[in-house]
N, C-alpha and C. Protein backbone atom coordinates (compact mmCIF):
# COMPACT_ATOMS: atom_id res chain seq x y z
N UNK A 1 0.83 -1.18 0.00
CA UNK A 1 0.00 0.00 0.00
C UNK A 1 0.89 1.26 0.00
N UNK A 2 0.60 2.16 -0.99
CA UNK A 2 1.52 3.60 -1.03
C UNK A 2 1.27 4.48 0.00
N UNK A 3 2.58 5.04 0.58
CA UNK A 3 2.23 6.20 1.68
C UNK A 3 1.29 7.43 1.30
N UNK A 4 0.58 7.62 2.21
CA UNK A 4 -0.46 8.58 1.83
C UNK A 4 0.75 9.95 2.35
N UNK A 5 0.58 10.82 1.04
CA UNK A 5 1.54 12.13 1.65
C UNK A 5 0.39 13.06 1.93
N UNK A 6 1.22 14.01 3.19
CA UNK A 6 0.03 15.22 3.68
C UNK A 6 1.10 16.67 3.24
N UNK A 7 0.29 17.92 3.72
CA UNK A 7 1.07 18.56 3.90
C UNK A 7 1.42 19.40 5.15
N UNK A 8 2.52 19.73 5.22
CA UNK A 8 3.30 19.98 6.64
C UNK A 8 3.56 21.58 6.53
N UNK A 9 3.97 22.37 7.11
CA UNK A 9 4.54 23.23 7.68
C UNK A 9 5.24 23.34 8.73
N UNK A 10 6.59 23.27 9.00
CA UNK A 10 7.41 23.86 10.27
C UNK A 10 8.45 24.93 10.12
N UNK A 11 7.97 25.60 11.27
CA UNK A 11 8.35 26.66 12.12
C UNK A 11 10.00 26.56 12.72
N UNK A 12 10.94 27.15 12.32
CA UNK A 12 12.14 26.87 12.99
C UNK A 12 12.71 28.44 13.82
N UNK A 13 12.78 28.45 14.54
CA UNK A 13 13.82 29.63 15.75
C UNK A 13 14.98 29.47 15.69
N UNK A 14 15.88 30.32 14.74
CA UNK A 14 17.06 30.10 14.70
C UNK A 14 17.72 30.90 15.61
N UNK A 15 19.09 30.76 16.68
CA UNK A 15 19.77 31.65 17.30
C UNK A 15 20.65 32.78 16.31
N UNK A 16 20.53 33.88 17.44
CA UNK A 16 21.12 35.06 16.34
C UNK A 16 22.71 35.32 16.71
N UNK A 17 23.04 34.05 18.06
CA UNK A 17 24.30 33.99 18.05
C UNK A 17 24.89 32.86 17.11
N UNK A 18 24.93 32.64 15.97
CA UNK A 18 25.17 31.74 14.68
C UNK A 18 25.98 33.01 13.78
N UNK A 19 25.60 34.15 14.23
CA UNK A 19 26.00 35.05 13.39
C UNK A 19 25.39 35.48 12.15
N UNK A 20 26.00 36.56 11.50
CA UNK A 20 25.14 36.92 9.92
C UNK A 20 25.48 36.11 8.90
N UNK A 21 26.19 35.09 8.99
CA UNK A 21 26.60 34.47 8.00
C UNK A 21 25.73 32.91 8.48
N UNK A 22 26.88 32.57 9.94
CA UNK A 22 25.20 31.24 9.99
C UNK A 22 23.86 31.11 9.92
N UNK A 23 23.35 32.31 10.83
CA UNK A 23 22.33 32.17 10.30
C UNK A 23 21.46 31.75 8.77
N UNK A 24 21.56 32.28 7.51
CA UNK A 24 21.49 32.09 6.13
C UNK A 24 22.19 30.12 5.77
N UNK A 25 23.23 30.17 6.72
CA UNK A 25 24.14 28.73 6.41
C UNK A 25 22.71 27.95 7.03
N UNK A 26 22.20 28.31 7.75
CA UNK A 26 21.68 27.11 8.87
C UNK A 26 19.89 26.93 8.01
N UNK A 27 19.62 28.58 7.46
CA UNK A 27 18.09 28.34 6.47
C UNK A 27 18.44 27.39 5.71
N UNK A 28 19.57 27.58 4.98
CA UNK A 28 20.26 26.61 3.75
C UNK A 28 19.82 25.43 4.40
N UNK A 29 20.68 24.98 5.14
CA UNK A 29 20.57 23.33 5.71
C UNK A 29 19.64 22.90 5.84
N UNK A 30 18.48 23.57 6.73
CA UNK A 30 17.53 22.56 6.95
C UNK A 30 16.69 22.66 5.52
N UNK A 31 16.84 23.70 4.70
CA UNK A 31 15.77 23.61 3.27
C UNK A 31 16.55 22.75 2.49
N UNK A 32 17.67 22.26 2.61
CA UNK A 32 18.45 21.31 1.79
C UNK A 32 18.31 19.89 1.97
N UNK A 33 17.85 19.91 3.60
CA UNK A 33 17.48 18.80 4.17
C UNK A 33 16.08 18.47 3.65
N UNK A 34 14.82 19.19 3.49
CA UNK A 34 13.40 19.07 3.71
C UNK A 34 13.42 18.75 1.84
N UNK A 35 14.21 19.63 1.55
CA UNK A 35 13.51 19.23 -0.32
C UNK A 35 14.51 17.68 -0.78
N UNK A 36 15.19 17.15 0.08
CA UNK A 36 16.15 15.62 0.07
C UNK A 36 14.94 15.18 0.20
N UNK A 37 14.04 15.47 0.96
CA UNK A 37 12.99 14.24 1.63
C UNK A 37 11.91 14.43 1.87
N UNK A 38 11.54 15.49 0.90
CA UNK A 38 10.08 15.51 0.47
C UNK A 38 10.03 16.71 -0.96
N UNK A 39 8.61 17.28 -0.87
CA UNK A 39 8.05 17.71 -2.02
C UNK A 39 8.11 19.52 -1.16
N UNK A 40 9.20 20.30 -1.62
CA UNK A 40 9.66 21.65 -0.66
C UNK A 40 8.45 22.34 -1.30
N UNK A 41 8.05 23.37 -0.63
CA UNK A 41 6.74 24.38 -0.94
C UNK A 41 7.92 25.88 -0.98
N UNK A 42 6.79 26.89 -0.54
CA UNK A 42 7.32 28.24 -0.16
C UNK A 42 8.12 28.06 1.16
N UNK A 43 8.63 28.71 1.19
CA UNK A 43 9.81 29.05 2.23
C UNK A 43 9.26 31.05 2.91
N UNK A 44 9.29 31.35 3.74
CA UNK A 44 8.67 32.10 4.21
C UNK A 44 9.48 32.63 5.46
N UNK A 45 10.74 33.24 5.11
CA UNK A 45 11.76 33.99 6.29
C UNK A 45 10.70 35.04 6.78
N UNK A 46 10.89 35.29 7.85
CA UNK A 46 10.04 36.54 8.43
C UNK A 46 11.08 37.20 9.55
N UNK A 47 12.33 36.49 9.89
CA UNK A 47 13.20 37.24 9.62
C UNK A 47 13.84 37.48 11.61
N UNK A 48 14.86 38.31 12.26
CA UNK A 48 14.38 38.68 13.49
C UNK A 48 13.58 38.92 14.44
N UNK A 49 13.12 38.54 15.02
CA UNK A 49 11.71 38.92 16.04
C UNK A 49 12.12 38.62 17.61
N UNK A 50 11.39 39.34 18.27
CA UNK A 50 11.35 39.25 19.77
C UNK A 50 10.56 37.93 20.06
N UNK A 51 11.74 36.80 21.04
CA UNK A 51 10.49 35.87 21.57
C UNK A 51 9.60 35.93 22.43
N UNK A 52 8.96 35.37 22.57
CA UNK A 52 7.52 35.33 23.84
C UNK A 52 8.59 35.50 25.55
N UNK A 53 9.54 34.88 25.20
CA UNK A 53 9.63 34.38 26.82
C UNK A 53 11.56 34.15 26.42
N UNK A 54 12.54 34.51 27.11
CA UNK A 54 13.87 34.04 26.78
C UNK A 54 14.03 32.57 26.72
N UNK A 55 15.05 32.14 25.82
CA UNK A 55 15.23 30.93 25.62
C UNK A 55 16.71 30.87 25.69
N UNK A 56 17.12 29.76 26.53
CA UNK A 56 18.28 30.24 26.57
C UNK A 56 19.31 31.40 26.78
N UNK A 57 18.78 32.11 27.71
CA UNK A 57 19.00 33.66 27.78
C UNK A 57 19.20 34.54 26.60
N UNK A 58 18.44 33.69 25.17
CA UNK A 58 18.33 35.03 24.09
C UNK A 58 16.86 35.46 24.32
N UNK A 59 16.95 36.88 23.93
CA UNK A 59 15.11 37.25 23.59
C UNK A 59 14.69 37.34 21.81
N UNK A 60 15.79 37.36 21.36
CA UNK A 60 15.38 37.40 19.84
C UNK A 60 15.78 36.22 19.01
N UNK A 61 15.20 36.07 18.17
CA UNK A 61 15.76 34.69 16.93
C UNK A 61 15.32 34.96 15.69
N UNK A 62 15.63 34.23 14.40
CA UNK A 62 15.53 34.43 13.32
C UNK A 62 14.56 33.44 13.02
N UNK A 63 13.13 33.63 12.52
CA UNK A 63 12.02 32.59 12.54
C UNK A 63 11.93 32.43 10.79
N UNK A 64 11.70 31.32 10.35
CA UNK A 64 11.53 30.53 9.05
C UNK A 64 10.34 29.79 9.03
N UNK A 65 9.64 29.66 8.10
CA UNK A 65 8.58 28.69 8.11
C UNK A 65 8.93 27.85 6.48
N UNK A 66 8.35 27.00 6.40
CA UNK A 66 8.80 26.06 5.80
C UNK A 66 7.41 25.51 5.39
N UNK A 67 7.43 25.55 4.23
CA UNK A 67 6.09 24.21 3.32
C UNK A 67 6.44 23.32 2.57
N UNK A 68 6.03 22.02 3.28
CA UNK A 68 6.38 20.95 2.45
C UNK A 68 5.52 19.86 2.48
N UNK A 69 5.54 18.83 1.28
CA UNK A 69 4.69 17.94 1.48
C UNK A 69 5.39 16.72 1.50
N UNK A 70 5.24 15.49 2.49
CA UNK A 70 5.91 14.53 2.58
C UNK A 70 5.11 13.43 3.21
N UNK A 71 5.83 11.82 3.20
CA UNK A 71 5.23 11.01 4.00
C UNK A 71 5.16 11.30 5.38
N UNK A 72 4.35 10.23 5.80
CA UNK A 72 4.23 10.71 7.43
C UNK A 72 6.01 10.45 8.64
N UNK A 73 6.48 9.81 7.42
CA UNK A 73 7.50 9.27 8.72
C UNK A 73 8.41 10.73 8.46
N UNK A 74 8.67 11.33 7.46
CA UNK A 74 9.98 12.38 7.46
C UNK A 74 9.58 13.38 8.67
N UNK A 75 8.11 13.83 9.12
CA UNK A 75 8.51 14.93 9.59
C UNK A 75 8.99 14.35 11.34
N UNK A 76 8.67 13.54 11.44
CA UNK A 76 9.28 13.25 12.60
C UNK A 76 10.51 13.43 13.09
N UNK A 77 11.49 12.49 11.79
CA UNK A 77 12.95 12.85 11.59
C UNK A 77 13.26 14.27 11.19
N UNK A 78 12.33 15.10 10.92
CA UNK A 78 12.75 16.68 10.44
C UNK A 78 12.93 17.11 12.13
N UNK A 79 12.13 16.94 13.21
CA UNK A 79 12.41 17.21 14.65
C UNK A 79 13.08 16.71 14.86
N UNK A 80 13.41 15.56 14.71
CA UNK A 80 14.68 14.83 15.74
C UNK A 80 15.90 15.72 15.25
N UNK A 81 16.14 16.07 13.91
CA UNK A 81 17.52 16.24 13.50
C UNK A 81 17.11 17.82 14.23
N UNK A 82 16.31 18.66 14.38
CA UNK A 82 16.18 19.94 15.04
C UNK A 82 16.56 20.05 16.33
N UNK A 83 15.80 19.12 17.21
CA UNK A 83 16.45 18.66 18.43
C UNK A 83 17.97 18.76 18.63
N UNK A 84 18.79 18.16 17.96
CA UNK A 84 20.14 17.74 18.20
C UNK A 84 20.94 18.87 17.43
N UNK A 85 20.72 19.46 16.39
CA UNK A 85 21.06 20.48 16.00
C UNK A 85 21.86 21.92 16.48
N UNK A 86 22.69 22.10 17.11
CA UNK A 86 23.04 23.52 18.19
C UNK A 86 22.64 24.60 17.05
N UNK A 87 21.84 25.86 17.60
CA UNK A 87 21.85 27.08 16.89
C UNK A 87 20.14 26.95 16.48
N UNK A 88 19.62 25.67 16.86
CA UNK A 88 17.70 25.77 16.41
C UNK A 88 17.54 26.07 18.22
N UNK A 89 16.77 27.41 18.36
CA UNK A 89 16.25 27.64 19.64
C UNK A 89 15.01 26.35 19.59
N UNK A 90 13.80 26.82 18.51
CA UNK A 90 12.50 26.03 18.84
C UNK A 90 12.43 25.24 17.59
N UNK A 91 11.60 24.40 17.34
CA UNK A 91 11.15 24.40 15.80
C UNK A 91 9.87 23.34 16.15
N UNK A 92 8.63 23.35 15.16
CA UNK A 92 7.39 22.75 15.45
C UNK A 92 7.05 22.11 13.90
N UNK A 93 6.80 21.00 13.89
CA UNK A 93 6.10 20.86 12.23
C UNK A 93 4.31 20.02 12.91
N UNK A 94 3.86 20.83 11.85
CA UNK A 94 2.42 20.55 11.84
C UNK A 94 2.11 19.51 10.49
N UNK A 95 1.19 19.47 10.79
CA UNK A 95 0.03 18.65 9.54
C UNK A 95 -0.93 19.78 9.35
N UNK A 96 -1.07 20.12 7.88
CA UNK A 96 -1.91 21.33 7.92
C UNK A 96 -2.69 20.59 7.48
N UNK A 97 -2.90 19.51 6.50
CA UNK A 97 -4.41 19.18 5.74
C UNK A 97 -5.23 18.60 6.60
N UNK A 98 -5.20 18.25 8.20
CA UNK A 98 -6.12 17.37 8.63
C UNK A 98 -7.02 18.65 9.60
């Protein structure tokens, strides 16, 4: 039976101690990562922003959103590799079609 693909969106918080150059290195990666292993959409920087609450004693990060469509197992592995990652403050992937 073929995997039923949905579509996803996640949210990544990048640290703004990565610098002006990592930061851009680190959008690269994970959009290099997401279109390896699925079907990449719009990409949607929105750029510096103040967080809700400090993380890690930063208050600001560089937020990305991400559209993609994939099987159900990648986005799981899209968090795990976020998790372990140094320089992702937050990151969330949803299921938007359900």
């Amino acid at each position: 039976m073929p995997t039923v693909k949905g579509s996803y969106e996640a949210v990544f918080i990048f640290s703004l101690t990565l610098g002006e150059e990592g930061v851009p290195a680190m959008v690269e990666k994970f959009k290099t990562l997401i279109a390896e292993n699925s079907e990449i959409g719009e990409i949607d920087e929105w750029g510096k922003r103040r967080l809700a609450y400090p993380i890690e004693d930063e208050t600001e990060g560089h937020y990305v959103l991400y559209n993609f469509v994939s099987g159900p197992e990648f986005p799981a592995e899209l968090e795990r590799k976020a998790q372990i990652t140094e320089g992702v403050l937050r990151s969330m992937v949803v299921r938007k079609d359900k």
